[in-house]
N, C-alpha and C. Protein backbone atom coordinates (compact mmCIF):
# COMPACT_ATOMS: atom_id res chain seq x y z
N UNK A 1 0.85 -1.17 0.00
CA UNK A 1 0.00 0.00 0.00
C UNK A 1 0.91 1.24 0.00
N UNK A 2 0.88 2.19 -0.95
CA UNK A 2 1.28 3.15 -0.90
C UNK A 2 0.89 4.46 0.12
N UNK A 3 1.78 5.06 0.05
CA UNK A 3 1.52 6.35 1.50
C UNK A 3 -0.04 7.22 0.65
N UNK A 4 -0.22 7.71 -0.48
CA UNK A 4 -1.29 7.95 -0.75
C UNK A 4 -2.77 7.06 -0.56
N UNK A 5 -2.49 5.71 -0.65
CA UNK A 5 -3.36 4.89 -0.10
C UNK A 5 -3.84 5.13 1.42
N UNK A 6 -2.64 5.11 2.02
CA UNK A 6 -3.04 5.17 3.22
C UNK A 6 -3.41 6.03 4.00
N UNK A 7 -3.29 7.48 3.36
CA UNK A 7 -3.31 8.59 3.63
C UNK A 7 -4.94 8.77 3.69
N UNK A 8 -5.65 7.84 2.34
CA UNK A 8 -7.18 8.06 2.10
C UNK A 8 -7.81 7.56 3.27
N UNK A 9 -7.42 6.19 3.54
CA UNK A 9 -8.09 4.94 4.46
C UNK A 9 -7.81 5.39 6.02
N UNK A 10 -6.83 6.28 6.28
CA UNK A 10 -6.60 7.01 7.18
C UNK A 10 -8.27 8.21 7.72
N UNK A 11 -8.13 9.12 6.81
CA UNK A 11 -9.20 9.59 6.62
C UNK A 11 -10.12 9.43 6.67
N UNK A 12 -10.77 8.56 5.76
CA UNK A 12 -12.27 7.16 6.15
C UNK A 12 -12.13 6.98 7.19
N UNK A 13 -10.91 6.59 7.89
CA UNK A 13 -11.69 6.09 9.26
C UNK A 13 -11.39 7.41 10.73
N UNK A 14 -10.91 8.14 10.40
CA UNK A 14 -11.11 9.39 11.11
C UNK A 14 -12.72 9.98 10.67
N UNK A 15 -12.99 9.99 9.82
CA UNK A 15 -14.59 10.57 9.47
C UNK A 15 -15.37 9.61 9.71
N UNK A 16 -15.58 8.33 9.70
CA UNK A 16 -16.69 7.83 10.21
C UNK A 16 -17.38 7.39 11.30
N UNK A 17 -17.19 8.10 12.38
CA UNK A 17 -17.50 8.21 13.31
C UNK A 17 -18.88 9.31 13.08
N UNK A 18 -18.39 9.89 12.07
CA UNK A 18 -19.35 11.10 11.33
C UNK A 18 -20.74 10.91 10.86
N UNK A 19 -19.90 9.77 10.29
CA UNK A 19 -20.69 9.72 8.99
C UNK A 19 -22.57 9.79 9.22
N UNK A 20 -22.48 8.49 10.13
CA UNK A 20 -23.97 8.18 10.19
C UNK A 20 -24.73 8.97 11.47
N UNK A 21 -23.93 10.81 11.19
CA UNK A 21 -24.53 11.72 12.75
C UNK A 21 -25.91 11.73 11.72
N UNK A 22 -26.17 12.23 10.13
CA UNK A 22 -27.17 13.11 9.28
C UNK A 22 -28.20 12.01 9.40
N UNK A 23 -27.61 10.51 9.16
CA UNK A 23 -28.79 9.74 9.23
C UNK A 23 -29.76 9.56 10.82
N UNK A 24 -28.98 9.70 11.53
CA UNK A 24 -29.45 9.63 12.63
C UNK A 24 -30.39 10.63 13.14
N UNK A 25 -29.80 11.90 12.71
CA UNK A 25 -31.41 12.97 12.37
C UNK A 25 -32.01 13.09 11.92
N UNK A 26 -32.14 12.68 10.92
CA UNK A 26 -32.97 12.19 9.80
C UNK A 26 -34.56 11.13 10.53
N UNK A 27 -33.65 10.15 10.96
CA UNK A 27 -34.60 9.06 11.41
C UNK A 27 -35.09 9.84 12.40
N UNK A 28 -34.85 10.25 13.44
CA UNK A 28 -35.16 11.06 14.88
C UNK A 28 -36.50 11.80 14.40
N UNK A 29 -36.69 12.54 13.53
CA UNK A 29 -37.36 13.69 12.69
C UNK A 29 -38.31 12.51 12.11
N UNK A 30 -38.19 12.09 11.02
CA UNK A 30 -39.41 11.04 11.01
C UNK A 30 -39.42 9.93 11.59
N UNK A 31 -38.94 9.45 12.42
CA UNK A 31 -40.09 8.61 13.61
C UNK A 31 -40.77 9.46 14.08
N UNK A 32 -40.41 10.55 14.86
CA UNK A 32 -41.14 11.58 15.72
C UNK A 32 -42.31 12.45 14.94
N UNK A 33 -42.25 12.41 13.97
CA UNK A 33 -43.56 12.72 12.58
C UNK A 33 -44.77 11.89 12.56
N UNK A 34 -43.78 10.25 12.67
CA UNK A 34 -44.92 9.33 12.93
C UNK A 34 -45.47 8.90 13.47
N UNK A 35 -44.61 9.16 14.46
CA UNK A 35 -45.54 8.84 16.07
C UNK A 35 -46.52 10.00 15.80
N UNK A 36 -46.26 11.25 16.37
CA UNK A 36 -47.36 12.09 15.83
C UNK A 36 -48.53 12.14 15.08
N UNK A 37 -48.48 11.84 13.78
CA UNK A 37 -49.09 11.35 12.73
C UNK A 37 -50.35 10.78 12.95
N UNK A 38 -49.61 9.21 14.16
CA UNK A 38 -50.15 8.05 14.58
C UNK A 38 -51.39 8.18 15.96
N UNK A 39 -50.59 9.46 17.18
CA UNK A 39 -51.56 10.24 18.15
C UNK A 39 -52.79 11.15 17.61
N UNK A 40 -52.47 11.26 16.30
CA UNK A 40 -53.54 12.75 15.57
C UNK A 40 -54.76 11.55 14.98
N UNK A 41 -54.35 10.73 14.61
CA UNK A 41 -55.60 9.90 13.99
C UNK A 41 -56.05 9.14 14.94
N UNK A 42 -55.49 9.06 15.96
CA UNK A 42 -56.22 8.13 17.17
C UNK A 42 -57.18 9.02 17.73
N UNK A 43 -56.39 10.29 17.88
CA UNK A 43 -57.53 11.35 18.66
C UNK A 43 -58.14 12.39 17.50
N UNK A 44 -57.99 12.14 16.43
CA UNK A 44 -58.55 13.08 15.65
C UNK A 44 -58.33 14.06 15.62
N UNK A 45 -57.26 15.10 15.92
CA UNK A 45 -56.47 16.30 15.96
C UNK A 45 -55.49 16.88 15.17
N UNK A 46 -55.75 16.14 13.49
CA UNK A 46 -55.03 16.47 12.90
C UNK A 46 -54.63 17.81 12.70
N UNK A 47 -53.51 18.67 12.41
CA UNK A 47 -52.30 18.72 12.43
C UNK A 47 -51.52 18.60 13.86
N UNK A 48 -52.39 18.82 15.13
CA UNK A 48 -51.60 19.13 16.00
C UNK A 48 -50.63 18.38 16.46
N UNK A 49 -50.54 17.37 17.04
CA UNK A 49 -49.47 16.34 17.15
C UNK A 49 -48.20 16.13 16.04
N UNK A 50 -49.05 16.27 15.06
CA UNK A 50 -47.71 16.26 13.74
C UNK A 50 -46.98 16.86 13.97
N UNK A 51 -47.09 18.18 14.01
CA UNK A 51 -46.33 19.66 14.19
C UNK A 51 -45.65 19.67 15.68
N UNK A 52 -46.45 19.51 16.62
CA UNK A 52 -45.55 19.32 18.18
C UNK A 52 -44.27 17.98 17.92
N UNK A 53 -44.66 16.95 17.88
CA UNK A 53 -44.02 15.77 17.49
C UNK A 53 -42.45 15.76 16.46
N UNK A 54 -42.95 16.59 15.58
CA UNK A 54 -42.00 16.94 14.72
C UNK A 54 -41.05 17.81 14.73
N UNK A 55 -41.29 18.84 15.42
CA UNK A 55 -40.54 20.10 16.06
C UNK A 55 -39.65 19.28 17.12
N UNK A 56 -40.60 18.19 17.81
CA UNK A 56 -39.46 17.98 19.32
C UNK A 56 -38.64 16.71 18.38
N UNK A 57 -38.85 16.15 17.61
CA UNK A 57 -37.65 15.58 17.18
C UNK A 57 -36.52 16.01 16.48
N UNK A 58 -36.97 17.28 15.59
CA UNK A 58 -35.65 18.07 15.43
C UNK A 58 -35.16 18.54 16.52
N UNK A 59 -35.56 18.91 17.52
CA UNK A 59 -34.67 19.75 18.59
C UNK A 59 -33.76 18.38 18.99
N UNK A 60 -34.86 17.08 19.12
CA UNK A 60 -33.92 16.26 19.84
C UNK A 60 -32.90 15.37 19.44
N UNK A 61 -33.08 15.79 17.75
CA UNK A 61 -31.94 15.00 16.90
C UNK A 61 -30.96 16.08 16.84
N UNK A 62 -31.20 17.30 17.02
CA UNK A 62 -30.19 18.33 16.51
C UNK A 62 -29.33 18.24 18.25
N UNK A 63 -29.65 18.59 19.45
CA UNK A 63 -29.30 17.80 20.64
C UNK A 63 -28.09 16.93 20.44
N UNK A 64 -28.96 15.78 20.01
CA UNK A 64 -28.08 14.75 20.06
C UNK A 64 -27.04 14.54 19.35
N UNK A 65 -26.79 14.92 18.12
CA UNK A 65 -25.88 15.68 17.25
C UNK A 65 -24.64 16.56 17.15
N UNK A 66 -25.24 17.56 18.27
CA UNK A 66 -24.60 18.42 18.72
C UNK A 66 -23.43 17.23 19.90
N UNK A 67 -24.09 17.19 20.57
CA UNK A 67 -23.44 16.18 21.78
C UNK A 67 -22.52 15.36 21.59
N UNK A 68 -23.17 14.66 20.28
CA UNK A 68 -22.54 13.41 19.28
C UNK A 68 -20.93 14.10 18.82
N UNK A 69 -20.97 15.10 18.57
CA UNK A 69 -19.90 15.87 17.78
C UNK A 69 -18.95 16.44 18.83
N UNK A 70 -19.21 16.87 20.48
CA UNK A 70 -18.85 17.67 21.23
C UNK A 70 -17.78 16.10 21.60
N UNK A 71 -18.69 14.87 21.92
CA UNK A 71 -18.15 14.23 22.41
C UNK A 71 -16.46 13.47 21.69
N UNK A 72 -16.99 13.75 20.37
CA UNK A 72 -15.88 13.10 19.41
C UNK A 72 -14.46 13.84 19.52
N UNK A 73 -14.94 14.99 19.77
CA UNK A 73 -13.74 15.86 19.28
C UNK A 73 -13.09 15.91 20.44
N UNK A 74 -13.87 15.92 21.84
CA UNK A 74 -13.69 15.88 23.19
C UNK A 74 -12.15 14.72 23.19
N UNK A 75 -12.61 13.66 22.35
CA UNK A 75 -11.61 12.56 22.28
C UNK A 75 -10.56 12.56 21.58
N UNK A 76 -10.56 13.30 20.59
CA UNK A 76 -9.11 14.05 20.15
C UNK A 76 -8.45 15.00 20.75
């Protein structure tokens, strides 16, 4: 393996610790849509739950994210 090789695979694995922060908010944000979604048709309140539900999973994916990132770098 050459030093440019390793220089890449180096990299890859310094960033992926990263990688899967976007998916992880992603999912956070719609589960928390669907749960919502799922409380509004049980009680018949559509939009409200959607919109509460959905708001607190961005805060709580962006949170966790944040944290996720504080903690990584914490370790370098």
């Amino acid at each position: 393996m050459n030093n440019q090789e390793k220089n890449y695979f180096d990299s890859i694995r310094k960033a992926g610790p990263y990688l899967g922060l976007g998916t992880q908010l992603a999912a956070t944000v719609i589960l928390m849509f669907f749960l919502g979604k799922w409380i509004d048709s049980y009680f018949n309140t559509l939009p409200l739950f959607v919109l509460i539900f959905t708001f607190l999973g961005g805060f709580a994916g962006l949170y966790n994210f944040i944290i996720t990132v504080q903690k990584l770098n914490k370790k370098k």
